[in-house]
PDB file of N, CA and C in Angstrom:
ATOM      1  N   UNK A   1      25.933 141.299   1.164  1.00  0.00           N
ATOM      2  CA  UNK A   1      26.538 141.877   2.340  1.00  0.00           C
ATOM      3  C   UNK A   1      27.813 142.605   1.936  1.00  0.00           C
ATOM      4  N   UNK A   2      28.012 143.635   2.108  1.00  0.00           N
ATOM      5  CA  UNK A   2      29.187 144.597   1.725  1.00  0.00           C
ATOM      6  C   UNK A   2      30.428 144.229   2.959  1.00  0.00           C
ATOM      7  N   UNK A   3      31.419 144.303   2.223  1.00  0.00           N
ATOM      8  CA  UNK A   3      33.146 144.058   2.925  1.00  0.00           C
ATOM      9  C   UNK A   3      33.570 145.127   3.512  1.00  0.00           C
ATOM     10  N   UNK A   4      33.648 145.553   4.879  1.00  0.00           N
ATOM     11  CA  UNK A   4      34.122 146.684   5.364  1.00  0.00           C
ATOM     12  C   UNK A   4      35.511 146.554   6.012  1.00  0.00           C
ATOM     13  N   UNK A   5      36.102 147.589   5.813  1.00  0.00           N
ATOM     14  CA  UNK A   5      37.616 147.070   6.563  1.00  0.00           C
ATOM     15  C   UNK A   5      37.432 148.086   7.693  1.00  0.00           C
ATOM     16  N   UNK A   6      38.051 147.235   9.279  1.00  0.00           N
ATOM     17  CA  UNK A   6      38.096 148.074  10.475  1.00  0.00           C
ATOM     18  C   UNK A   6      39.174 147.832  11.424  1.00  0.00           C
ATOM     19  N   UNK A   7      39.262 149.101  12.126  1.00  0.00           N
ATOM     20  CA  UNK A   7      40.451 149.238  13.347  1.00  0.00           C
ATOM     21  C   UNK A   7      39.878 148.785  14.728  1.00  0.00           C
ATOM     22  N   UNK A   8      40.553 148.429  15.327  1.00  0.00           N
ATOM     23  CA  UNK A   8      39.855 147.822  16.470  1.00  0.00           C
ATOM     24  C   UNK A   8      40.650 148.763  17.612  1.00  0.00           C
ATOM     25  N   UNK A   9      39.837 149.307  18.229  1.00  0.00           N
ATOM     26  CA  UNK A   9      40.105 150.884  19.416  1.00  0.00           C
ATOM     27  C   UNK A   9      40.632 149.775  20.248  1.00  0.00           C
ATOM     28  N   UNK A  10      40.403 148.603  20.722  1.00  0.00           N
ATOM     29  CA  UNK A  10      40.644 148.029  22.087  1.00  0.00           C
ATOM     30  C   UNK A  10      42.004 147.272  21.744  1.00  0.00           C
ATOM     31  N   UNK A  11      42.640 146.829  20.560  1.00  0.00           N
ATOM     32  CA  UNK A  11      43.494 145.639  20.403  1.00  0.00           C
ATOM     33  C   UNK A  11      44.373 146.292  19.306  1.00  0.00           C
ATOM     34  N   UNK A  12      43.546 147.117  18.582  1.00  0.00           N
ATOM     35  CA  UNK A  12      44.664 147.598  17.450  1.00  0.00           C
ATOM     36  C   UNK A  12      45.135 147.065  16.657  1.00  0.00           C
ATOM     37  N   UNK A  13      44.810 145.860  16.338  1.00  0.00           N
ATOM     38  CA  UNK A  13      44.187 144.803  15.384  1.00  0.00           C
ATOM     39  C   UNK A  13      43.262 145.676  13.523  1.00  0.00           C
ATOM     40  N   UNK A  14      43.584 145.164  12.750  1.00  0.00           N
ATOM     41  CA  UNK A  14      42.428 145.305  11.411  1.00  0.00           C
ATOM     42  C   UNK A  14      41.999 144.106  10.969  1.00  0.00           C
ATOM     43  N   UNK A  15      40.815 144.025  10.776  1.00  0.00           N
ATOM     44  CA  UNK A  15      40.449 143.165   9.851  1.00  0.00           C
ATOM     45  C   UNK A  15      39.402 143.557   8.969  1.00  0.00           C
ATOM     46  N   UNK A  16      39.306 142.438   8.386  1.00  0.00           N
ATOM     47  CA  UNK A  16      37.841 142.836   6.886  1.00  0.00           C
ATOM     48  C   UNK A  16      36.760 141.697   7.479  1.00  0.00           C
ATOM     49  N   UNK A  17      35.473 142.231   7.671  1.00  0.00           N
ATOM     50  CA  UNK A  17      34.398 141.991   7.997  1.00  0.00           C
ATOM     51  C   UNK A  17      33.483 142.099   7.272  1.00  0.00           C
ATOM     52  N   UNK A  18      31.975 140.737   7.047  1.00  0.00           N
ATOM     53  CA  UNK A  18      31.317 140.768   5.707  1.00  0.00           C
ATOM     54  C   UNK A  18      30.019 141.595   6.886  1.00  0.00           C
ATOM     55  N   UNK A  19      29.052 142.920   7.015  1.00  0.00           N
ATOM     56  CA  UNK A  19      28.545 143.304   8.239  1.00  0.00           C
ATOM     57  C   UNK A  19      26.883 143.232   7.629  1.00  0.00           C
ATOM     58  N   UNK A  20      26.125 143.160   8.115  1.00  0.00           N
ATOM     59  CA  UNK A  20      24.631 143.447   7.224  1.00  0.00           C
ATOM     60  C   UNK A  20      24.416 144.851   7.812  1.00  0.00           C
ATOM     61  N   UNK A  21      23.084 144.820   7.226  1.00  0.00           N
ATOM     62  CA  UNK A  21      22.936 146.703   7.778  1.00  0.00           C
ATOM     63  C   UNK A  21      22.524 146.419   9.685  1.00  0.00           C
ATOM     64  N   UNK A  22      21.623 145.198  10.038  1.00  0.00           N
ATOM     65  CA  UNK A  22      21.042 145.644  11.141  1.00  0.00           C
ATOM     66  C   UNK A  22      22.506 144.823  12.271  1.00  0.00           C
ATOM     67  N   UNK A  23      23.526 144.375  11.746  1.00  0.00           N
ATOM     68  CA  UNK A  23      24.652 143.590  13.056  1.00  0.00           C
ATOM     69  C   UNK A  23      25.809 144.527  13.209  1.00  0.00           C
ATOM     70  N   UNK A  24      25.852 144.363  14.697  1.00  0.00           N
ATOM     71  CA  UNK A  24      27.112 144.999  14.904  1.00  0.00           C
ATOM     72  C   UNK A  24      28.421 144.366  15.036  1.00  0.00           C
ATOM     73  N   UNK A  25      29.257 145.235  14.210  1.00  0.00           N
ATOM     74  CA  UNK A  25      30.632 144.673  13.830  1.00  0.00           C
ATOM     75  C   UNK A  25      31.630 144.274  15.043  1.00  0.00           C
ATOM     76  N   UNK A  26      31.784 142.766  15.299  1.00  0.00           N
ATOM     77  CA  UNK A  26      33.007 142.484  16.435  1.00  0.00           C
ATOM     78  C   UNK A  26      34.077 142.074  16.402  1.00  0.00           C
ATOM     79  N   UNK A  27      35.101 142.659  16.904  1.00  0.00           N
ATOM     80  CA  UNK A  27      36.243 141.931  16.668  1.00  0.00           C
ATOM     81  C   UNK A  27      36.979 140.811  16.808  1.00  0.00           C
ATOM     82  N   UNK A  28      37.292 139.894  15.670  1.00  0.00           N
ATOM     83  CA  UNK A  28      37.342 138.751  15.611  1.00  0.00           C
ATOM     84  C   UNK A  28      38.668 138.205  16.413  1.00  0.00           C
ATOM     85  N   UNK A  29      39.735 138.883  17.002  1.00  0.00           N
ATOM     86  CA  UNK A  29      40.902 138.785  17.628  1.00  0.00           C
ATOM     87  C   UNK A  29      40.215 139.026  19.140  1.00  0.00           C
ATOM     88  N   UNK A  30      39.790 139.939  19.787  1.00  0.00           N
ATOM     89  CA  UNK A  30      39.434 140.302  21.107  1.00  0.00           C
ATOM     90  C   UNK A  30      38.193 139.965  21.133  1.00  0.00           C
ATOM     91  N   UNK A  31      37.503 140.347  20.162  1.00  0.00           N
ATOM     92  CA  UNK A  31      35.814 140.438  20.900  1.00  0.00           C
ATOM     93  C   UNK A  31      35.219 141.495  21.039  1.00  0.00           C
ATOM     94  N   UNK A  32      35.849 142.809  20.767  1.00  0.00           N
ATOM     95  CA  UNK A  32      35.380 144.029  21.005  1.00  0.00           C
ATOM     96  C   UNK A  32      34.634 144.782  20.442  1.00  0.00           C
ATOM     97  N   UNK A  33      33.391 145.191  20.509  1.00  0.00           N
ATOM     98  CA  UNK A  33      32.921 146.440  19.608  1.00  0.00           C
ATOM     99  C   UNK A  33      33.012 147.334  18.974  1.00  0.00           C
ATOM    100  N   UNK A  34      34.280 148.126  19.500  1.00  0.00           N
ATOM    101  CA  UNK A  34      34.955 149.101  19.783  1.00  0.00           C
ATOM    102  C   UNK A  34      35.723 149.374  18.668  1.00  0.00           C
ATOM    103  N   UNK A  35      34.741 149.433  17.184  1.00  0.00           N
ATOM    104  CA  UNK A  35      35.603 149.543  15.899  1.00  0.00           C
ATOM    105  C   UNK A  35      35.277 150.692  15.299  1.00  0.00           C
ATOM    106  N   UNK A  36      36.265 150.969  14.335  1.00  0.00           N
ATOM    107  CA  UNK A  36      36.438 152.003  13.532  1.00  0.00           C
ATOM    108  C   UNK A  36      36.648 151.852  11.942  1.00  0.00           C
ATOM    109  N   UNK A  37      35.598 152.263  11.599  1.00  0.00           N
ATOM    110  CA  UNK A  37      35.355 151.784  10.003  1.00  0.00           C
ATOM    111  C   UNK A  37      36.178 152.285   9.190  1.00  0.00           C
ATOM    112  N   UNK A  38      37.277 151.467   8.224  1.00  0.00           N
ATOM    113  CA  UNK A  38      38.521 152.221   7.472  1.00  0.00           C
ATOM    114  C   UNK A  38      37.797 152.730   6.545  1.00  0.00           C
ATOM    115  N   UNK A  39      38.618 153.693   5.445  1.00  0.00           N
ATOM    116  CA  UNK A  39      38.485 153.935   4.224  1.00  0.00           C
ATOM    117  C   UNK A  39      39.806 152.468   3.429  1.00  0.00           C
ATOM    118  N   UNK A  40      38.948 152.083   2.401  1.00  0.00           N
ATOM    119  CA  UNK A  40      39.333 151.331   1.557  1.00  0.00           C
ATOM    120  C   UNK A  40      39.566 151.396   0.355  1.00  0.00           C
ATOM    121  N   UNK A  41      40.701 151.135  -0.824  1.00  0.00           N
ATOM    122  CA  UNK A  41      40.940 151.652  -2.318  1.00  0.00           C
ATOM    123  C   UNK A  41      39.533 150.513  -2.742  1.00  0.00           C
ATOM    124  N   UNK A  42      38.996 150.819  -3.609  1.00  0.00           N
ATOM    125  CA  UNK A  42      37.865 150.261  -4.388  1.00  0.00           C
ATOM    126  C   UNK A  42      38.923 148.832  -5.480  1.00  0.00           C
ATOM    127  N   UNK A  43      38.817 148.353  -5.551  1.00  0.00           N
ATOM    128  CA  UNK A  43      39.257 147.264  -6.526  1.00  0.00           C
ATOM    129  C   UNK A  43      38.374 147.012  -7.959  1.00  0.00           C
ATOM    130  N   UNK A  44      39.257 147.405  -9.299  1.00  0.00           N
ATOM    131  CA  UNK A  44      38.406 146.499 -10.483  1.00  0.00           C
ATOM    132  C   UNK A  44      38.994 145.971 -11.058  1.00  0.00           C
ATOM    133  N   UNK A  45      38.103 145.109 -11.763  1.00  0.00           N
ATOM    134  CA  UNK A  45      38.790 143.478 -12.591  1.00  0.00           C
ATOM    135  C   UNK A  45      39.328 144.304 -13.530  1.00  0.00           C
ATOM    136  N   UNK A  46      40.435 143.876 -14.045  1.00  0.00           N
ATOM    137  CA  UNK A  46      41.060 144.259 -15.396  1.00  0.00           C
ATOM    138  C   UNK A  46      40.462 143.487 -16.757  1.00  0.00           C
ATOM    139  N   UNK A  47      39.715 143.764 -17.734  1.00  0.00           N
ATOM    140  CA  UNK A  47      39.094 143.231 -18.824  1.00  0.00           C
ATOM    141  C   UNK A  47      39.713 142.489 -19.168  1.00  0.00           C
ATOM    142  N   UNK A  48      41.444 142.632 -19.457  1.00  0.00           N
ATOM    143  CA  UNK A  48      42.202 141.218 -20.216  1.00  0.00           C
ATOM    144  C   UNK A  48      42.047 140.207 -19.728  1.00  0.00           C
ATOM    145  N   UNK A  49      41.202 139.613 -18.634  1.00  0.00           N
ATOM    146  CA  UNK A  49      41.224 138.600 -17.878  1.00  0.00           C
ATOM    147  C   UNK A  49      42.361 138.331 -16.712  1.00  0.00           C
ATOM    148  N   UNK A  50      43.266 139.168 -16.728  1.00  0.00           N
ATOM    149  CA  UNK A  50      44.087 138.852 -15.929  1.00  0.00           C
ATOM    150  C   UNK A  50      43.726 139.562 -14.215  1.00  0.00           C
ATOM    151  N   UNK A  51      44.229 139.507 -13.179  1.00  0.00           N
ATOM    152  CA  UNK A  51      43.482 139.245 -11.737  1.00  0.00           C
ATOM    153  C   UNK A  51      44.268 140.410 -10.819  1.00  0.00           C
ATOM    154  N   UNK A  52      45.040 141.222 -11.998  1.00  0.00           N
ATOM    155  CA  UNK A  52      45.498 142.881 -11.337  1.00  0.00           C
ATOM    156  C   UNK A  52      44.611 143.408 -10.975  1.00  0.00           C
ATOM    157  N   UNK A  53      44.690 144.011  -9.484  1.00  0.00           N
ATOM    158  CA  UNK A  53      43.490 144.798  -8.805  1.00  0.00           C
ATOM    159  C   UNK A  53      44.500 146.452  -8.996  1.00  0.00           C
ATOM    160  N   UNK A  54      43.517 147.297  -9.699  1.00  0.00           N
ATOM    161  CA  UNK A  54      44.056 148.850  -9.896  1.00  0.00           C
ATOM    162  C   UNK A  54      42.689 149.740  -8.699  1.00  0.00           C
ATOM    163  N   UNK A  55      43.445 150.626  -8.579  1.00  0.00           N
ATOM    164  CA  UNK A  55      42.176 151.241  -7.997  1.00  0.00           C
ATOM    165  C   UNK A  55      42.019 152.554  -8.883  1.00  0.00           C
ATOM    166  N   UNK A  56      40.723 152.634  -8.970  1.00  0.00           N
ATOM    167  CA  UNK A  56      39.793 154.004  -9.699  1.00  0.00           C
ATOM    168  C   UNK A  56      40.346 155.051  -9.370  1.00  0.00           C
ATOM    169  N   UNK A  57      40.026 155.938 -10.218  1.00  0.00           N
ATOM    170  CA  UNK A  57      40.881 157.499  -9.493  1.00  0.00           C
ATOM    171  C   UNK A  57      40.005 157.971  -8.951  1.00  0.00           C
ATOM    172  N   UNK A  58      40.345 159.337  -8.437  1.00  0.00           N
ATOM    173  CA  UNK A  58      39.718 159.579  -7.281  1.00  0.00           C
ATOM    174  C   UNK A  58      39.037 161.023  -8.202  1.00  0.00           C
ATOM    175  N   UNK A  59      38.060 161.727  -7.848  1.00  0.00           N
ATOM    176  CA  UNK A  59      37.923 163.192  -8.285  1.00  0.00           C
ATOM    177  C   UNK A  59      37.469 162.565  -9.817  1.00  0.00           C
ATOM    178  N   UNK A  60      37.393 163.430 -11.042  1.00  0.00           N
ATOM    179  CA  UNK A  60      36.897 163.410 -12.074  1.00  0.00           C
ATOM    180  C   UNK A  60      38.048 162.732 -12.851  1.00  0.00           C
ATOM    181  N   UNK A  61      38.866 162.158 -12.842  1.00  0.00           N
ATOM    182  CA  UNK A  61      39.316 160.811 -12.800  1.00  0.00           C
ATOM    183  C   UNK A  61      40.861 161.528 -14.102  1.00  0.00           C
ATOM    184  N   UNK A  62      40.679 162.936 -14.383  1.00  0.00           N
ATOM    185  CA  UNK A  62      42.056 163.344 -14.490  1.00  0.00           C
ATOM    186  C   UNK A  62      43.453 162.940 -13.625  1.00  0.00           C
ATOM    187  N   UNK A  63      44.382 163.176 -14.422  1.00  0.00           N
ATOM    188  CA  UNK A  63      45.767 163.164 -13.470  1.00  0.00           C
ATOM    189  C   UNK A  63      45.844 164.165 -12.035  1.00  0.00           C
ATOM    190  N   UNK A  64      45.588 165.017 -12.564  1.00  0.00           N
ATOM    191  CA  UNK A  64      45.506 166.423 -11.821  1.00  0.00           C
ATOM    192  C   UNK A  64      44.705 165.743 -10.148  1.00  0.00           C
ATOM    193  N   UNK A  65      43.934 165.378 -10.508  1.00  0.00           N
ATOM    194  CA  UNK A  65      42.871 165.198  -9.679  1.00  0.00           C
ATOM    195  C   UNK A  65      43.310 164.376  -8.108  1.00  0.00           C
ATOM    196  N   UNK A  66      44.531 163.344  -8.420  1.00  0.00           N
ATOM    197  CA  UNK A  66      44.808 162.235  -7.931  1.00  0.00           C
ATOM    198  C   UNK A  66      45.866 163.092  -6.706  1.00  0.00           C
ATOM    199  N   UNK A  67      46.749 164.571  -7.159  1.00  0.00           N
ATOM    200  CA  UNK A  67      46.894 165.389  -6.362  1.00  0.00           C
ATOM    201  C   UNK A  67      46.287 166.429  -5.756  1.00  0.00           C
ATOM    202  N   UNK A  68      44.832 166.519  -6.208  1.00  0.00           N
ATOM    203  CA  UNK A  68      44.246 167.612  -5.729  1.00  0.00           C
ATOM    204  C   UNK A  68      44.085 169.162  -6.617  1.00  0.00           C
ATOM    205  N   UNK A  69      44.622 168.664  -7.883  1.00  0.00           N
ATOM    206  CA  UNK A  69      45.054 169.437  -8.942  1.00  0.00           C
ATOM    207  C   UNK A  69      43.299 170.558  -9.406  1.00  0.00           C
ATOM    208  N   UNK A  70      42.412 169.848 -10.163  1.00  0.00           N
ATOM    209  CA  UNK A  70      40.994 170.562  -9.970  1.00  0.00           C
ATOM    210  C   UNK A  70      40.020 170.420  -9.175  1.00  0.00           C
ATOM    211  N   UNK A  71      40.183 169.637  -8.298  1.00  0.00           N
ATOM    212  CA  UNK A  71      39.284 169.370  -6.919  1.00  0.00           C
ATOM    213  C   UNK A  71      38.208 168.697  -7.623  1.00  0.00           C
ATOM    214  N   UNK A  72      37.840 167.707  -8.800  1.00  0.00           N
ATOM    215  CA  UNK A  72      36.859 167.837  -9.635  1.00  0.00           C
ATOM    216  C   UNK A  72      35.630 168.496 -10.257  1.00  0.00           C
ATOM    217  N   UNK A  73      36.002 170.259 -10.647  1.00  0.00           N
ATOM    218  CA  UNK A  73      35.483 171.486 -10.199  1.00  0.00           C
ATOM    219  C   UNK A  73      35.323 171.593 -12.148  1.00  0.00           C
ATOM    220  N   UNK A  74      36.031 170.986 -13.009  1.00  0.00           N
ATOM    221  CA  UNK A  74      36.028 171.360 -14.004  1.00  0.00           C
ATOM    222  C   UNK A  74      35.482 170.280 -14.976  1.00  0.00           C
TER     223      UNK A  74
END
């Protein structure tokens, strides 16, 4: 089951919700339907074993990219 993070239109409330494909997501403060699915940074394990969450870059994973620098075009 994938972790989605959402806004709640009625309470204005967020939380993280575990959702399957066929249930609909409710809000666990009000009760409401009435959600809005965030964008979320991706999290990966760091190999040294240690439990720092970095997030991936974005675009073709240059510096440039992280401002919009080659749009990942190159």
């Amino acid at each position: 089951m994938p972790l989605y993070e959402y806004a709640c239109r009625t309470c204005n409330q967020q939380c993280e919700l575990l959702v399957r494909w066929d249930e609909q997501p409710i809000c666990p403060h009000c009760g409401s339907i009435q959600l809005t699915k965030q964008l979320s940074v991706v999290a990966a394990h760091v190999a040294s074993g240690g439990s720092t969450r970095q997030a991936l870059p974005a675009g073709c994973g240059r510096p440039q990219c992280g401002q919009g620098g080659c749009g990942g075009l190159e």
